[in-house]
C-alpha atoms as a PDB file:
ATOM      1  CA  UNK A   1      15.278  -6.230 -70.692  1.00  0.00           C
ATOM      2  CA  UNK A   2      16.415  -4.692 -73.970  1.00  0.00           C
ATOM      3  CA  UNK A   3      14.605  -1.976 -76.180  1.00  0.00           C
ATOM      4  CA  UNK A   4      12.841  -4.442 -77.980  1.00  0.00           C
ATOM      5  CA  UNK A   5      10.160  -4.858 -75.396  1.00  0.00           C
ATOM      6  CA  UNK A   6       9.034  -1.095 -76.406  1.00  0.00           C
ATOM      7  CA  UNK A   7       8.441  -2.329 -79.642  1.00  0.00           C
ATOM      8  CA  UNK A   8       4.357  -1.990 -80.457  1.00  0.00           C
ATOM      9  CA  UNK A   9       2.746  -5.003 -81.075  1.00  0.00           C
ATOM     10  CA  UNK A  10       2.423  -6.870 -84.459  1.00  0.00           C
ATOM     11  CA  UNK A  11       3.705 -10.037 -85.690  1.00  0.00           C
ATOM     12  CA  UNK A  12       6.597  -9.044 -86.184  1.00  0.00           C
ATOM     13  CA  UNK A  13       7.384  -7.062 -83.200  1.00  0.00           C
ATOM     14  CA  UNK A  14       5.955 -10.556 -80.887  1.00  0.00           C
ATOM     15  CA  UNK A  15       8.834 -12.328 -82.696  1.00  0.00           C
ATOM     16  CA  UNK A  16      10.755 -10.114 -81.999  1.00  0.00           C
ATOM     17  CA  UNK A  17       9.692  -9.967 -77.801  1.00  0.00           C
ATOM     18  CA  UNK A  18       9.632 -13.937 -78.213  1.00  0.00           C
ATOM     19  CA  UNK A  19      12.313 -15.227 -80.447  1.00  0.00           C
ATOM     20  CA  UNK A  20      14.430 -16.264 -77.918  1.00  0.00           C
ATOM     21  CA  UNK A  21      11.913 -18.516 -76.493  1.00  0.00           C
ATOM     22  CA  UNK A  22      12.202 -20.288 -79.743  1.00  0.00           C
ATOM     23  CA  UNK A  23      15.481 -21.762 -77.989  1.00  0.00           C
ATOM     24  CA  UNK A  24      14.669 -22.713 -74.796  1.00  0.00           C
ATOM     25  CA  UNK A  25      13.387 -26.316 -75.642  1.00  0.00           C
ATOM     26  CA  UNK A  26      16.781 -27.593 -76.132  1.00  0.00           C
ATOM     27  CA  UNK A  27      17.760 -25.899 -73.291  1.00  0.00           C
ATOM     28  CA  UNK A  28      17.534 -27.339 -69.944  1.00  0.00           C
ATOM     29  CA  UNK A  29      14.489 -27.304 -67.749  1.00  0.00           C
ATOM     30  CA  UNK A  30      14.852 -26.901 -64.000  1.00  0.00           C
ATOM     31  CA  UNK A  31      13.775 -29.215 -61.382  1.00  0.00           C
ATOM     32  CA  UNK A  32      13.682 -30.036 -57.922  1.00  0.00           C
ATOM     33  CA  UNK A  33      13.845 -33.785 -57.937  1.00  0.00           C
ATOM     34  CA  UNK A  34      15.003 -34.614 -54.275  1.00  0.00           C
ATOM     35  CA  UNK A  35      11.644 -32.535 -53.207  1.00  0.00           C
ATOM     36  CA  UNK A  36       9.376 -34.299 -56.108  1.00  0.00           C
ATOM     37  CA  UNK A  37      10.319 -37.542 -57.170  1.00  0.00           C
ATOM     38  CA  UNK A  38      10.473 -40.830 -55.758  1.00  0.00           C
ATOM     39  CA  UNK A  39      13.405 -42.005 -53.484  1.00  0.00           C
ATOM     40  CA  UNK A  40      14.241 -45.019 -55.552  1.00  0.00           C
ATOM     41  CA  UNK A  41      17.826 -44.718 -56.964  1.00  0.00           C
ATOM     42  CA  UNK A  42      18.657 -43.811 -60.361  1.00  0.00           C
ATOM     43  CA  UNK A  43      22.118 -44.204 -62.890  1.00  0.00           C
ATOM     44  CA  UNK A  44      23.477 -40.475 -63.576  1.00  0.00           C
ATOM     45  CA  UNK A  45      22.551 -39.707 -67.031  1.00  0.00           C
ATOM     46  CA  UNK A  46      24.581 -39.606 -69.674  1.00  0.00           C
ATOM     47  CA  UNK A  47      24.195 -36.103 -72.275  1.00  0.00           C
ATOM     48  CA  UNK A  48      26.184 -36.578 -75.544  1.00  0.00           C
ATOM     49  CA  UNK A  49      27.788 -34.854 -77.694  1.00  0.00           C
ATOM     50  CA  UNK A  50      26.005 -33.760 -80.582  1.00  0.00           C
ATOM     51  CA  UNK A  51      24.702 -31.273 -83.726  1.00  0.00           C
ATOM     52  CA  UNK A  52      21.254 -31.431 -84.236  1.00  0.00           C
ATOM     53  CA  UNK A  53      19.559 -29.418 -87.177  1.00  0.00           C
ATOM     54  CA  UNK A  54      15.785 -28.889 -86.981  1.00  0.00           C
ATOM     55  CA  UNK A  55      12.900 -27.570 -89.495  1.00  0.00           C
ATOM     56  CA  UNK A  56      11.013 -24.648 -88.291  1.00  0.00           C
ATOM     57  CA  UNK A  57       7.064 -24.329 -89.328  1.00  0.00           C
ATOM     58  CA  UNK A  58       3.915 -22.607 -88.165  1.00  0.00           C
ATOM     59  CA  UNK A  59       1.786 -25.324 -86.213  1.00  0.00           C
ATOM     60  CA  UNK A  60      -1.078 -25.737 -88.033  1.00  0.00           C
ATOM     61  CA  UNK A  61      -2.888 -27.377 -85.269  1.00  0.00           C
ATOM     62  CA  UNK A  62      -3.100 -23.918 -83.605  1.00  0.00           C
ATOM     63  CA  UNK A  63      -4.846 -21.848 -85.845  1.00  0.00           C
ATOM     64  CA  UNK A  64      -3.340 -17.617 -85.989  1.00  0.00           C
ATOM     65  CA  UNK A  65      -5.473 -14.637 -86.328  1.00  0.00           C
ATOM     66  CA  UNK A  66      -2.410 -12.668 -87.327  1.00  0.00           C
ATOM     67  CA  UNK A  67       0.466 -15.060 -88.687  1.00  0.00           C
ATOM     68  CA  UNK A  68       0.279 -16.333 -91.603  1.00  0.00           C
ATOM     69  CA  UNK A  69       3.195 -18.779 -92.209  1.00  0.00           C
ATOM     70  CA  UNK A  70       6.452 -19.222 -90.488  1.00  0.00           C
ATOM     71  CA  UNK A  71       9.514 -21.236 -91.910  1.00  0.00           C
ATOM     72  CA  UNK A  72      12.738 -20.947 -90.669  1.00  0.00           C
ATOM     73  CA  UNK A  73      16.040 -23.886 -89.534  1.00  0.00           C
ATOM     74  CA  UNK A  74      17.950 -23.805 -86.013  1.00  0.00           C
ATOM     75  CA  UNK A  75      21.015 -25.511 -85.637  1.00  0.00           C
ATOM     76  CA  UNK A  76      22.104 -26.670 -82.061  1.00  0.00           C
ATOM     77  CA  UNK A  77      25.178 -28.150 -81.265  1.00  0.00           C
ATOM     78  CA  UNK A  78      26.831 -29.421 -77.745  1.00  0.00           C
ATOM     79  CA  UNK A  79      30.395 -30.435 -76.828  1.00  0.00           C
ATOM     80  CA  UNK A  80      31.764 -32.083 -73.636  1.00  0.00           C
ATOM     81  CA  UNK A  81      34.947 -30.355 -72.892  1.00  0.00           C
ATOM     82  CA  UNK A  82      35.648 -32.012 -69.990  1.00  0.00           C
ATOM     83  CA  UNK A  83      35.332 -30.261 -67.141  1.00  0.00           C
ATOM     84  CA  UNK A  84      32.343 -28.336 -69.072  1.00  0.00           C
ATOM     85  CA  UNK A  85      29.786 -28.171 -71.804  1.00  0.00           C
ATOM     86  CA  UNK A  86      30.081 -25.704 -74.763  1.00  0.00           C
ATOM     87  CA  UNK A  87      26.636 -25.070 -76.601  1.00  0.00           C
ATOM     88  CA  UNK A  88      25.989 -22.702 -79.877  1.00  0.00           C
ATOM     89  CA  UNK A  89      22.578 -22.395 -81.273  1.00  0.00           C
ATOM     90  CA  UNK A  90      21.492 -20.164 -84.728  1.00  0.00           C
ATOM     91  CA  UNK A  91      18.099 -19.971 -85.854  1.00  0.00           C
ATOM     92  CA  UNK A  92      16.308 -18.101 -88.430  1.00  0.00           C
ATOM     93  CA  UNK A  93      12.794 -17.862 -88.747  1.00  0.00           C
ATOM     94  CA  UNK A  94      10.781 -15.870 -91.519  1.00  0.00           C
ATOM     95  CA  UNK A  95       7.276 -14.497 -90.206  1.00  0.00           C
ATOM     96  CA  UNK A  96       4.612 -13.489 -93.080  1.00  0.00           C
ATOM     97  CA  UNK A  97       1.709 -11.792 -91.187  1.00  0.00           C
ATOM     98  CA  UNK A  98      -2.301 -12.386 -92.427  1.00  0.00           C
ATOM     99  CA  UNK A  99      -1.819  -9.130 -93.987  1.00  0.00           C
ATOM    100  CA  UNK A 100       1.382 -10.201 -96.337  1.00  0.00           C
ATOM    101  CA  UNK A 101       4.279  -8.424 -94.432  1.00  0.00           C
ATOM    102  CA  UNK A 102       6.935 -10.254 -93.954  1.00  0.00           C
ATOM    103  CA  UNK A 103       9.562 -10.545 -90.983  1.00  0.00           C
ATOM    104  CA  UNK A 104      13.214 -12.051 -90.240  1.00  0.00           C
ATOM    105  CA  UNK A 105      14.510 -13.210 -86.962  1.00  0.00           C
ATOM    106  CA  UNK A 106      17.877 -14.459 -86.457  1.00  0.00           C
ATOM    107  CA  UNK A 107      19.777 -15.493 -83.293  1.00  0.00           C
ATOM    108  CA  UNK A 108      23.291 -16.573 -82.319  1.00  0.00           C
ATOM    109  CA  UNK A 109      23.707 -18.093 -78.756  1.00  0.00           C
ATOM    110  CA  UNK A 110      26.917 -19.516 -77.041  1.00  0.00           C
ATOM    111  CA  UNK A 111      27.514 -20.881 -73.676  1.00  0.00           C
ATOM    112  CA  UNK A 112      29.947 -22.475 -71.100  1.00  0.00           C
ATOM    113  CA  UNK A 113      28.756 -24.216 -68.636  1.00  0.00           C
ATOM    114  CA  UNK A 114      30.629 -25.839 -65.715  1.00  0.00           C
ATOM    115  CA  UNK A 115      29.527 -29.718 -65.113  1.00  0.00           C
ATOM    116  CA  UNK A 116      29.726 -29.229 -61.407  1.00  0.00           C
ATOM    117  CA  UNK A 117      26.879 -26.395 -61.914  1.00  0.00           C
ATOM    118  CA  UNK A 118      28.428 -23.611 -60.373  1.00  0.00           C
ATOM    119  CA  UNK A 119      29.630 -21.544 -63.514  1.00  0.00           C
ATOM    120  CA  UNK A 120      28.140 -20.489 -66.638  1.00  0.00           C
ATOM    121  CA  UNK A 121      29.008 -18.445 -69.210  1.00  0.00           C
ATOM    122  CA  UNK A 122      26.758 -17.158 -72.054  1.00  0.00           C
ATOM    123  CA  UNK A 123      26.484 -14.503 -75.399  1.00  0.00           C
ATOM    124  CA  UNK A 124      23.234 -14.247 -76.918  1.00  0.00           C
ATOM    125  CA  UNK A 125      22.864 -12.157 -80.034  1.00  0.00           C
ATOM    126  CA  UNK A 126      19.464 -11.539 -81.656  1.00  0.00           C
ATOM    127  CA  UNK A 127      18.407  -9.302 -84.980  1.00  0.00           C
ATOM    128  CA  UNK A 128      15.119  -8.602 -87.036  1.00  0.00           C
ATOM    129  CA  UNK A 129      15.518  -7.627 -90.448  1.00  0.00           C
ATOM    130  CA  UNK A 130      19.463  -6.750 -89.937  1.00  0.00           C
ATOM    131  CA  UNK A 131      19.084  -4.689 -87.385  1.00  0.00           C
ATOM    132  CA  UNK A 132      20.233  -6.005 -83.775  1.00  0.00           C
ATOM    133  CA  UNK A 133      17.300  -6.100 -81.224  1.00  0.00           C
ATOM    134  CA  UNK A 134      19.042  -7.508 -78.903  1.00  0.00           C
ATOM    135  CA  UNK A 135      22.911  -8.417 -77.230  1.00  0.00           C
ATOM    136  CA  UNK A 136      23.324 -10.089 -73.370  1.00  0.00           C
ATOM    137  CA  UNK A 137      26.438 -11.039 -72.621  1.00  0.00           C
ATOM    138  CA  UNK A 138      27.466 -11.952 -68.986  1.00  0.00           C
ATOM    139  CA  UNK A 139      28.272 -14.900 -66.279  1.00  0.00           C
ATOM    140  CA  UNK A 140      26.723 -16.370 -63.343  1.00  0.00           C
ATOM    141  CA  UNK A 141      27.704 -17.798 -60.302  1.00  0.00           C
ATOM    142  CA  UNK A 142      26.264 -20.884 -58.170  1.00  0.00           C
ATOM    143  CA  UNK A 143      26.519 -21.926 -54.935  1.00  0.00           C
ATOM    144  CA  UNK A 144      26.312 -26.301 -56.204  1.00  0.00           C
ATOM    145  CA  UNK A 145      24.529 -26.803 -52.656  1.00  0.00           C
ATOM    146  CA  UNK A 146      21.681 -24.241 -52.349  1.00  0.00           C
ATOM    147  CA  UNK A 147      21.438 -23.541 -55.983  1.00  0.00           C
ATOM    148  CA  UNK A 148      21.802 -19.300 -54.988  1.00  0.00           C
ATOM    149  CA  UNK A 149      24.003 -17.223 -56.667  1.00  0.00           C
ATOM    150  CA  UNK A 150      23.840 -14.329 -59.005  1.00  0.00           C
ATOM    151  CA  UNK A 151      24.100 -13.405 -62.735  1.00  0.00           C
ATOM    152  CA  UNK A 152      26.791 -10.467 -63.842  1.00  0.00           C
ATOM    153  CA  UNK A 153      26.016  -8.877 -67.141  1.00  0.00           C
ATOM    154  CA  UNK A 154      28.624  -6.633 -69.008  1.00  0.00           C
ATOM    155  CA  UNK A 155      26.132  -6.198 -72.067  1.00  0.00           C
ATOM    156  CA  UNK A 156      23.701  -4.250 -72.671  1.00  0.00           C
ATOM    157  CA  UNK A 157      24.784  -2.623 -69.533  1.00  0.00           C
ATOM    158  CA  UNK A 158      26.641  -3.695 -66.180  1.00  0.00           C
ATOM    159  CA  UNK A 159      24.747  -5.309 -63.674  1.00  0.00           C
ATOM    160  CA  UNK A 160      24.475  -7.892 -61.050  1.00  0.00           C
ATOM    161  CA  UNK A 161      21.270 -10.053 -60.542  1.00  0.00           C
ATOM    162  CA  UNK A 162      21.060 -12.242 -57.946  1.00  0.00           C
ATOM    163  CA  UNK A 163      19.515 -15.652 -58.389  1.00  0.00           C
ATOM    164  CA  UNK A 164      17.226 -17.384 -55.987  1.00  0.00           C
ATOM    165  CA  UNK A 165      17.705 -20.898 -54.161  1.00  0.00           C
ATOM    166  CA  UNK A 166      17.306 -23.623 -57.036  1.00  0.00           C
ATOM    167  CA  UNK A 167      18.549 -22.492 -59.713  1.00  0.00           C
ATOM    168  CA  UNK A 168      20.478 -24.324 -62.737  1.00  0.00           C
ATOM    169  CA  UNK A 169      21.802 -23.602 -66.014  1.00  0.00           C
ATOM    170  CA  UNK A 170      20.815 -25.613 -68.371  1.00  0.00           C
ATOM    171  CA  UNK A 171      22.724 -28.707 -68.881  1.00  0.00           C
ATOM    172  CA  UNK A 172      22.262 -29.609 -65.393  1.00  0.00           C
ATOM    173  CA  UNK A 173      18.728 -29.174 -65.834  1.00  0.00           C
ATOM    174  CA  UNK A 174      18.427 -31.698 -68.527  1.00  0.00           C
ATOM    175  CA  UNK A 175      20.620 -34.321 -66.752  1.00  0.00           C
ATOM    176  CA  UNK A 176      18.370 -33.663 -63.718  1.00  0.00           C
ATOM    177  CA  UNK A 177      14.826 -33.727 -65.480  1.00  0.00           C
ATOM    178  CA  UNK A 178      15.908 -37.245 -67.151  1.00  0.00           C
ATOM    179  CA  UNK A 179      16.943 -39.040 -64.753  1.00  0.00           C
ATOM    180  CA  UNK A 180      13.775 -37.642 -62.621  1.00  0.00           C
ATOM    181  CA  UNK A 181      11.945 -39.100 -65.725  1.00  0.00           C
ATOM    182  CA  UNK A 182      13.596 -41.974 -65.234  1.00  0.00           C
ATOM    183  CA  UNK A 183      12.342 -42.125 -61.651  1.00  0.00           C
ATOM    184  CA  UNK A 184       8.897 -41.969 -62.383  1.00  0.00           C
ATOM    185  CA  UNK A 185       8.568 -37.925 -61.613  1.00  0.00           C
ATOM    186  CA  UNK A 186       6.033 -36.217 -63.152  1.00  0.00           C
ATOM    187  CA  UNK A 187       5.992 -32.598 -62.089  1.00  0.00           C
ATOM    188  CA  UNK A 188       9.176 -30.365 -61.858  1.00  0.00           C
ATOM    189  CA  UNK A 189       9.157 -26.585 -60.681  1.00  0.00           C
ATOM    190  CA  UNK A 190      12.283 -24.726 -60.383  1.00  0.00           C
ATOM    191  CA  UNK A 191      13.679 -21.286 -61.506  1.00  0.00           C
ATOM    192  CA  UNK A 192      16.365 -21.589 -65.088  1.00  0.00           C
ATOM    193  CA  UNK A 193      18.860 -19.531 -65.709  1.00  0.00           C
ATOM    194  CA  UNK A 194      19.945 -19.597 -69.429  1.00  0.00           C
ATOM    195  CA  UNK A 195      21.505 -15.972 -70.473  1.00  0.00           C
ATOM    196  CA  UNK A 196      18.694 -15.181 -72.487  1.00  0.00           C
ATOM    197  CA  UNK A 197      16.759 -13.023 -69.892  1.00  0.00           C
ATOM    198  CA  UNK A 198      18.092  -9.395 -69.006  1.00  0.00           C
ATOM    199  CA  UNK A 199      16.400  -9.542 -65.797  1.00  0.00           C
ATOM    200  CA  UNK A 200      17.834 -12.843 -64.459  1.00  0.00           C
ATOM    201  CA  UNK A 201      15.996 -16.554 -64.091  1.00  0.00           C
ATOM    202  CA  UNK A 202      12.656 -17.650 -64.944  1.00  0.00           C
ATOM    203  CA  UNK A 203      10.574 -19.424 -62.853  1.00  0.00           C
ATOM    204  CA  UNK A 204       9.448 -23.070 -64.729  1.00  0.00           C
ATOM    205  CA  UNK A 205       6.683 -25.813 -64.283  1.00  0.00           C
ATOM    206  CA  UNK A 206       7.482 -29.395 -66.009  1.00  0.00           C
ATOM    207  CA  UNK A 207       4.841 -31.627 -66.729  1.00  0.00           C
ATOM    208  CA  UNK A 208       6.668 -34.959 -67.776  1.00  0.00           C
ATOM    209  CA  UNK A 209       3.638 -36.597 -69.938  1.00  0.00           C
ATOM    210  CA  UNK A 210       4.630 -40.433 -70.834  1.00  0.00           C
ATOM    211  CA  UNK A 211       7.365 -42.072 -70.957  1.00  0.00           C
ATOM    212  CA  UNK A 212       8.132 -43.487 -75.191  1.00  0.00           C
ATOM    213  CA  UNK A 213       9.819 -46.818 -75.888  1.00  0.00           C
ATOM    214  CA  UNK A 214      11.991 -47.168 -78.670  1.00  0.00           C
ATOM    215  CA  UNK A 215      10.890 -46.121 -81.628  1.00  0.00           C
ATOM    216  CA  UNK A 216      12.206 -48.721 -84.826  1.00  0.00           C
ATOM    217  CA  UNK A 217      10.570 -46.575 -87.589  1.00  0.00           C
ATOM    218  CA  UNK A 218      12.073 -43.198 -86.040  1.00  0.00           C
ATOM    219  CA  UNK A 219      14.139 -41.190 -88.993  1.00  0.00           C
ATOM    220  CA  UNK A 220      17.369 -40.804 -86.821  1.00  0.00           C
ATOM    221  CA  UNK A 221      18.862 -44.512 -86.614  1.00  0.00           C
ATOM    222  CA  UNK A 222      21.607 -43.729 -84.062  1.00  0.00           C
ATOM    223  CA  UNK A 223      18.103 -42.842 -81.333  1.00  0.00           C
ATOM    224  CA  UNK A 224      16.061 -45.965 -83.026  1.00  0.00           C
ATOM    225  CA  UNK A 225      16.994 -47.892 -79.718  1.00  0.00           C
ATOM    226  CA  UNK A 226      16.973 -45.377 -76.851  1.00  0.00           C
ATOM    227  CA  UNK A 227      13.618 -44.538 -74.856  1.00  0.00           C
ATOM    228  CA  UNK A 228      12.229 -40.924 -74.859  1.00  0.00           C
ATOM    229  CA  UNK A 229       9.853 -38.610 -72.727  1.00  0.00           C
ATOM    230  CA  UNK A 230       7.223 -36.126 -73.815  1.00  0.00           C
ATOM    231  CA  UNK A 231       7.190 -33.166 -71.704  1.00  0.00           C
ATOM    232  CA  UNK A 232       5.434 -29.865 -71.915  1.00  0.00           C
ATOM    233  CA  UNK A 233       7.058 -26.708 -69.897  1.00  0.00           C
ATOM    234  CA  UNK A 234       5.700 -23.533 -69.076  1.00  0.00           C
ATOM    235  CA  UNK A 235       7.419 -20.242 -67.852  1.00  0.00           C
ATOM    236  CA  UNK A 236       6.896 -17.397 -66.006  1.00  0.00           C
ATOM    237  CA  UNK A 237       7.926 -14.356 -64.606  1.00  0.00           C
ATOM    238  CA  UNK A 238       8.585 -13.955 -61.282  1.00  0.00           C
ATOM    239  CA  UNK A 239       7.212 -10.775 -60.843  1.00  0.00           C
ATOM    240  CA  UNK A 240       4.103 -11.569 -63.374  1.00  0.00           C
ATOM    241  CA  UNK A 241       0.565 -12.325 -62.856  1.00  0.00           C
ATOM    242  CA  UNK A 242       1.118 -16.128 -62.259  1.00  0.00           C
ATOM    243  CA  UNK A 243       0.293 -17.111 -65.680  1.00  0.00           C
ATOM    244  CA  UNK A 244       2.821 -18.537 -67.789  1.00  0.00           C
ATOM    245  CA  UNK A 245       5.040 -16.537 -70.544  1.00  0.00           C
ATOM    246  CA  UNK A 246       4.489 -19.232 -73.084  1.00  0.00           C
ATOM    247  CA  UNK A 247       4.819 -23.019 -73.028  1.00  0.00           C
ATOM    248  CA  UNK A 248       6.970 -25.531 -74.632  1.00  0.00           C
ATOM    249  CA  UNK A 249       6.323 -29.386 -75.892  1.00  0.00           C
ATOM    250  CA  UNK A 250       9.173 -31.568 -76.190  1.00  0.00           C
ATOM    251  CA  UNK A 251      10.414 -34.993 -76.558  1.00  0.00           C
ATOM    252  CA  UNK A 252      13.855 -36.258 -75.194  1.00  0.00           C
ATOM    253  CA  UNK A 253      15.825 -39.253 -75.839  1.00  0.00           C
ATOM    254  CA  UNK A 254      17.165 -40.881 -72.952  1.00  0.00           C
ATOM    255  CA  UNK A 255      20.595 -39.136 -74.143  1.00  0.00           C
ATOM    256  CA  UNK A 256      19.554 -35.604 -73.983  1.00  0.00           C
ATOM    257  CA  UNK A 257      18.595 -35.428 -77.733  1.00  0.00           C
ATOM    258  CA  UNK A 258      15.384 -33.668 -78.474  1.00  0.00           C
ATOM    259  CA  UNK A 259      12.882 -33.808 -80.599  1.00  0.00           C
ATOM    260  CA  UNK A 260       9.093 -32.813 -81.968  1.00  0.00           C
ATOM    261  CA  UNK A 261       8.984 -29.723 -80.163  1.00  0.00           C
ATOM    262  CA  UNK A 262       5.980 -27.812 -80.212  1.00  0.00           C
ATOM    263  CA  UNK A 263       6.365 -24.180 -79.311  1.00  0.00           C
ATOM    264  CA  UNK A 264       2.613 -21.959 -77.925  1.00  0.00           C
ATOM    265  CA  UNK A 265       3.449 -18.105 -77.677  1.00  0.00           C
ATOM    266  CA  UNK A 266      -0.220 -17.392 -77.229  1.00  0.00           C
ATOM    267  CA  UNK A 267      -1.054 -15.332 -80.397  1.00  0.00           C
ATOM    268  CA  UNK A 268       0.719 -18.288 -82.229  1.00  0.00           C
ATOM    269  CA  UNK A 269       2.933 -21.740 -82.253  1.00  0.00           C
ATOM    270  CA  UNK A 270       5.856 -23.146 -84.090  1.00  0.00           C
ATOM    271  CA  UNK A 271       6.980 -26.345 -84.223  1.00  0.00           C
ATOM    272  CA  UNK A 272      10.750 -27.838 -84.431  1.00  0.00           C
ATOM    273  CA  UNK A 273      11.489 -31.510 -86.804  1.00  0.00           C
ATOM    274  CA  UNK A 274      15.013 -32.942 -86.082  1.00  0.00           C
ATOM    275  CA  UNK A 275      15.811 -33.258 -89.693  1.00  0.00           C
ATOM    276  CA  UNK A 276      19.790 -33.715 -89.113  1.00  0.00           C
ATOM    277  CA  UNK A 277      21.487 -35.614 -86.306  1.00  0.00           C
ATOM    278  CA  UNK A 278      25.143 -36.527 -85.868  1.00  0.00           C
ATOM    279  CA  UNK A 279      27.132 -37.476 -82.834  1.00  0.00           C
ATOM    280  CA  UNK A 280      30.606 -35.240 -82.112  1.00  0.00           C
ATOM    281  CA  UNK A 281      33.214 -36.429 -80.251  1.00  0.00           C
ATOM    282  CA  UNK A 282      33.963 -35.129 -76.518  1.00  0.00           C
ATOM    283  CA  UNK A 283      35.169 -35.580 -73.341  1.00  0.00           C
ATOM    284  CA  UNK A 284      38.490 -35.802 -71.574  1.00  0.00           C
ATOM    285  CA  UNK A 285      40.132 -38.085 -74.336  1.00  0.00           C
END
C-alpha cells in the first residue's frame, strides 16, 4: 500500500487509511452465483447509464468516541461505451474530531472496464488537506472463464499482482449480485478487484437482506417503479485475521442504481443520501 498506512492514528489519519472505502458501495460486489444460488433461470440485468450525486453525514445511529461530525458530497457517474463501462467518482468529506480539529479528504477515481470482464482499467487519486496521500494507477487482466488473472500497476511503483480464481471488477459484480438477487440468493463470497488496493483484490462476503418493492413515495421518480435489494458487505484481507476491514449497507434498484448506504469503519460510520439522479445516454447508438 501507499505511505499513508504509516500515518499514526487519529481521526484524521483513519480517513485517511479508509477514505477509499467510502467508494466501494457503488462499486461492484463479487459473487459466486453458479456455486450459491438457485438453478432457476434468470433475464441478464440491465445497468444504466447514469450520474448520481449523494449527501455525505456522520451516522448518528453509531455513536463515535473520536469523530465528531462528518459532511461531505460524492458524485458517481457511469457510461456504457459499448463494448465497455467508463466510471468517475469525486468525493469530499470534512472530518471534525471530538477534540475540534478538523480534516479534508478528497478523491478522484476513473475506470474502464471491459463488459466481457476480462479488462479493466483504473486511476485513483486521493488527498488530505492538499496534500496527495495517495495515487494507483494500473490495469488488470482476466481470464472470463476461471476469473484468474493479475493486476499491473505503473503508480506508485511497477508491479504485477496476480489475482486469484473468481475475481471481477466491478461492473460485472453488480450485474452478477442482481440478478443472483433476483434468484433468490442470499449469500455471495468472492474476491473484488476495483484499483483502489495497492496490494491487489479483496476478499468479500454479501449478505443480500430483503428484497424492496417499489417504492411510490421514493424522492427519485425515474426509480419510483423499479424493485430494490438491501444488502450489507463486508471485506477483508486476505492475509488478515479473518475479520472484516469494514462493512458496507446498501440498497440497489433493480437497474444498478444505489442508494441509503450506510458505511461502519469500526471507530465510526457515514452514511450516503442519493440527493441527485439523472439518466445519461449510452450504448452502441
Amino acid at each position: 500500500m501507499g505511505s499513508h498506512r504509516h500515518i499514526a492514528y487519529s481521526p484524521g489519519s483513519l480517513l485517511i487509511e479508509r477514505s477509499k472505502n467510502l467508494m466501494r458501495p457503488l462499486l461492484a460486489l463479487a459473487a459466486l452465483a453458479a456455486v450459491l444460488t438457485p438453478s432457476a433461470p434468470t433475464e441478464a440485468v440491465s445497468l444504466i447509464s447514469h450520474r448520481a450525486g449523494y449527501r455525505l453525514t456522520l451516522d448518528s445511529t453509531r455513536p463515535s468516541q473520536d469523530v465528531e461530525s462528518a459532511a461531505g458530497a460524492m458524485l458517481y457517474e457511469v457510461v456504457d461505451r459499448c463494448e465497455g463501462w467508463t466510471v468517475e467518482q469525486r468525493f469530499t468529506l470534512q472530518l471534525v474530531s471530538r477534540n475540534g480539529q478538523a480534516y479534508e479528504m478528497t478523491s478522484d477515481y476513473v475506470t474502464w472496464e471491459g463488459k466481457d470482464g476480462s479488462r479493466f482499467r483504473f486511476r485513483l487519486r486521493q488527498a488530505s488537506d492538499g496534500t496527495v496521500v495517495q495515487m494507483l494507477i494500473g490495469e488488470a487482466r482476466l481470464d472470463p472463464a476461471t476469473g484468474q488473472g493479475e493486476a499491473r500497476y505503473t503508480a506508485p511503483d511497477q508491479q504485477t499482482i496476480a489475482l486469484p480464481r473468481g475475481t471481477m471488477f466491478p461492473m460485472l459484480h453488480t450485474q452478477r449480485l442482481l440478478e443472483a438477487a433476483e434468484r433468490g440468493a442470499r449469500v455471495f463470497p468472492a474476491p473484488l478487484f476495483d484499483g483502489t488496493e495497492g496490494d491487489g483484490a479483496r476478499e468479500t462476503n454479501t449478505v443480500i437482506i430483503a428484497r424492496l418493492a417499489p417504492d411510490a413515495s421514493h424522492a427519485q421518480p425515474k426509480l419510483r417503479a423499479l424493485p430494490s435489494f438491501r444488502v450489507r458487505i463486508a471485506f477483508f484481507d486476505p492475509q488478515g485475521s479473518g475479520q472484516p476491514e469494514y462493512e458496507v449497507g446498501i440498497r440497489y434498484f433493480a437497474n444498478g442504481v444505489a442508494d441509503d448506504l450506510r458505511m461502519d469503519f469500526g471507530e465510526f460510520a457515514v452514511r450516503g443520501d442519493l440527493v441527485e439522479y439523472e439518466e445519461r445516454p449510452g450504448g452502441c447508438n
